[in-house]
Protein backbone atom coordinates (compact mmCIF):
# COMPACT_ATOMS: atom_id res chain seq x y z
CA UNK A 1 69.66 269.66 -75.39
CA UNK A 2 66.83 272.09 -73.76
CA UNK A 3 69.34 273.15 -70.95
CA UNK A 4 72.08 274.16 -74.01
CA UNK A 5 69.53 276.32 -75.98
CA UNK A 6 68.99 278.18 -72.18
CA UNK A 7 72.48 278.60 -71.49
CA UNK A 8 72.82 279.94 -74.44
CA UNK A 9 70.21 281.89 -74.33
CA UNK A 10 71.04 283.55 -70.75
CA UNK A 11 74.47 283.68 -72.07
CA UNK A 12 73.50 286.07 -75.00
CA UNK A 13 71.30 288.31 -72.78
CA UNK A 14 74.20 288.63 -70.23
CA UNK A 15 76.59 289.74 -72.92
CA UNK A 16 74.06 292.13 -74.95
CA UNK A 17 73.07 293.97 -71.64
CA UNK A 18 76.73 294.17 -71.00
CA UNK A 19 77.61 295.25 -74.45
CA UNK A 20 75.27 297.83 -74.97
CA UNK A 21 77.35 301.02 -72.85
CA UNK A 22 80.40 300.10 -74.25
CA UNK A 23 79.05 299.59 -77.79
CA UNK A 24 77.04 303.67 -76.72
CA UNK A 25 80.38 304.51 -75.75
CA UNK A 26 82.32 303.78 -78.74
CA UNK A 27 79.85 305.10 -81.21
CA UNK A 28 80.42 308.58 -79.63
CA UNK A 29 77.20 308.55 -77.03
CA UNK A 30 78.70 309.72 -74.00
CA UNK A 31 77.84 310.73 -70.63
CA UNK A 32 79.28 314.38 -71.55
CA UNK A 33 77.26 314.20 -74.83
CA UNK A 34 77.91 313.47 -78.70
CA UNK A 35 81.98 312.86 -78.85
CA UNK A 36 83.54 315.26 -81.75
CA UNK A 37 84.37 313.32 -84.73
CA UNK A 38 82.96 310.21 -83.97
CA UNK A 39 79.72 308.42 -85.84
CA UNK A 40 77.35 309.78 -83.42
CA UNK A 41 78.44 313.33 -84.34
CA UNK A 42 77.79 312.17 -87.79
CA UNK A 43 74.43 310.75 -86.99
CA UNK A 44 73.46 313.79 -85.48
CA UNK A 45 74.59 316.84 -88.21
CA UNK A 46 72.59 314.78 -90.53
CA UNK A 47 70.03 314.17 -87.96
CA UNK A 48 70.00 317.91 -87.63
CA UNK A 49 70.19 319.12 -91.75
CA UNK A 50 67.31 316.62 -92.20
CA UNK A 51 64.95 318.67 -89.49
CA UNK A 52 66.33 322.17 -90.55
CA UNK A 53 68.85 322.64 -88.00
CA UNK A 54 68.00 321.05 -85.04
CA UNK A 55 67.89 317.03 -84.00
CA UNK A 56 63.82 316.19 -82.97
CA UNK A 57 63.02 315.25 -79.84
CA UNK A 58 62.54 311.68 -79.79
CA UNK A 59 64.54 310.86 -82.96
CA UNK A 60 67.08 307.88 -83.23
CA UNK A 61 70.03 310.09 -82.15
CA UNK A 62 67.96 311.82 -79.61
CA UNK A 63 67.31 308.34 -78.03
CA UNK A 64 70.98 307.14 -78.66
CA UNK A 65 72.13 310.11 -76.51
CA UNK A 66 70.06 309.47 -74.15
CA UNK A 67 71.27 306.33 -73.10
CA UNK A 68 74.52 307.00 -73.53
CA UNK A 69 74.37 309.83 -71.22
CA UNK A 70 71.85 308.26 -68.55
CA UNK A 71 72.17 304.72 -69.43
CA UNK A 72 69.20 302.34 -70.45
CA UNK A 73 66.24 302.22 -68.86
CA UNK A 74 64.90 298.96 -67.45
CA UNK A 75 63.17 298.57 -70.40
CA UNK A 76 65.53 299.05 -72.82
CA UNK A 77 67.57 296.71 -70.95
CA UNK A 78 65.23 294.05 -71.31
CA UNK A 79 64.80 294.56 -75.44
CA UNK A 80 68.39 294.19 -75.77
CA UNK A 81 68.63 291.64 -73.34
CA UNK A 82 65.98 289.83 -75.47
CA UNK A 83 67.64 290.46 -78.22
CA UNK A 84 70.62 288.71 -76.66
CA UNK A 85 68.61 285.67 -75.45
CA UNK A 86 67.07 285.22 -79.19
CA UNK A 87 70.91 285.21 -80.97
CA UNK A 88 71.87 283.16 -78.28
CA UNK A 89 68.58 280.65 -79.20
CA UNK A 90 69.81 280.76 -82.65
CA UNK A 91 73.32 279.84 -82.30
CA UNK A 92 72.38 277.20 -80.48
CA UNK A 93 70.08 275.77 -83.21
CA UNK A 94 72.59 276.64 -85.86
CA UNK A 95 75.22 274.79 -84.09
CA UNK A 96 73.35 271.61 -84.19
C-alpha cells in the first residue's frame, strides 16, 4: 500500500506544479500584467483602496503578479508542489 500513497503523492505534486500558471492565468495574473475585469483586477483595486492608492510591495497581489508575470520561483514551485504531494497523501488515506 506504501507504493499507492507515493504515487499518489508524486501524482499530486506533478499536477499542482502544473496547475499553478494556468490557475495564475485564469485569475487574471498575466505575463502582460493584471487582466481588466478579471478577479485579480479586483484583488488589486481593493488591494490598492486598503493602502491609500497604491498596492504594497510585497502584498498578496503584489506576489500573485509576480508569478504570473515571471512564473514561480524554484521555491514556490516546491510549496505548491508539496502542497500537491500532501492532497495526494490524503486521498490516498481517504480512499482506503
Amino acid at each position: 500500500m506504501v507504493l499507492k500513497e507515493v504515487l499518489l503523492m508524486g501524482a499530486g505534486a506533478a499536477t499542482f506544479i502544473a496547475a499553478a500558471p494556468v490557475v495564475l492565468g485564469a485569475a487574471g495574473f498575466t505575463g502582460s500584467g493584471v487582466a481588466v475585469g478579471s478577479v485579480a483586477a479586483k484583488m488589486m483595486g481593493a488591494a490598492a483602496v486598503a493602502n491609500g492608492g497604491g498596492v504594497a510591495a510585497g502584498s498578496m497581489v503584489a506576489i500573485l503578479q509576480s508569478a504570473g508575470a515571471a512564473g514561480l520561483s524554484f521555491i514556490a514551485n516546491a510549496a505548491v508542489g508539496a502542497g500537491g504531494a500532501v492532497t495526494g497523501a490524503l486521498l490516498g488515506l481517504w480512499r482506503k
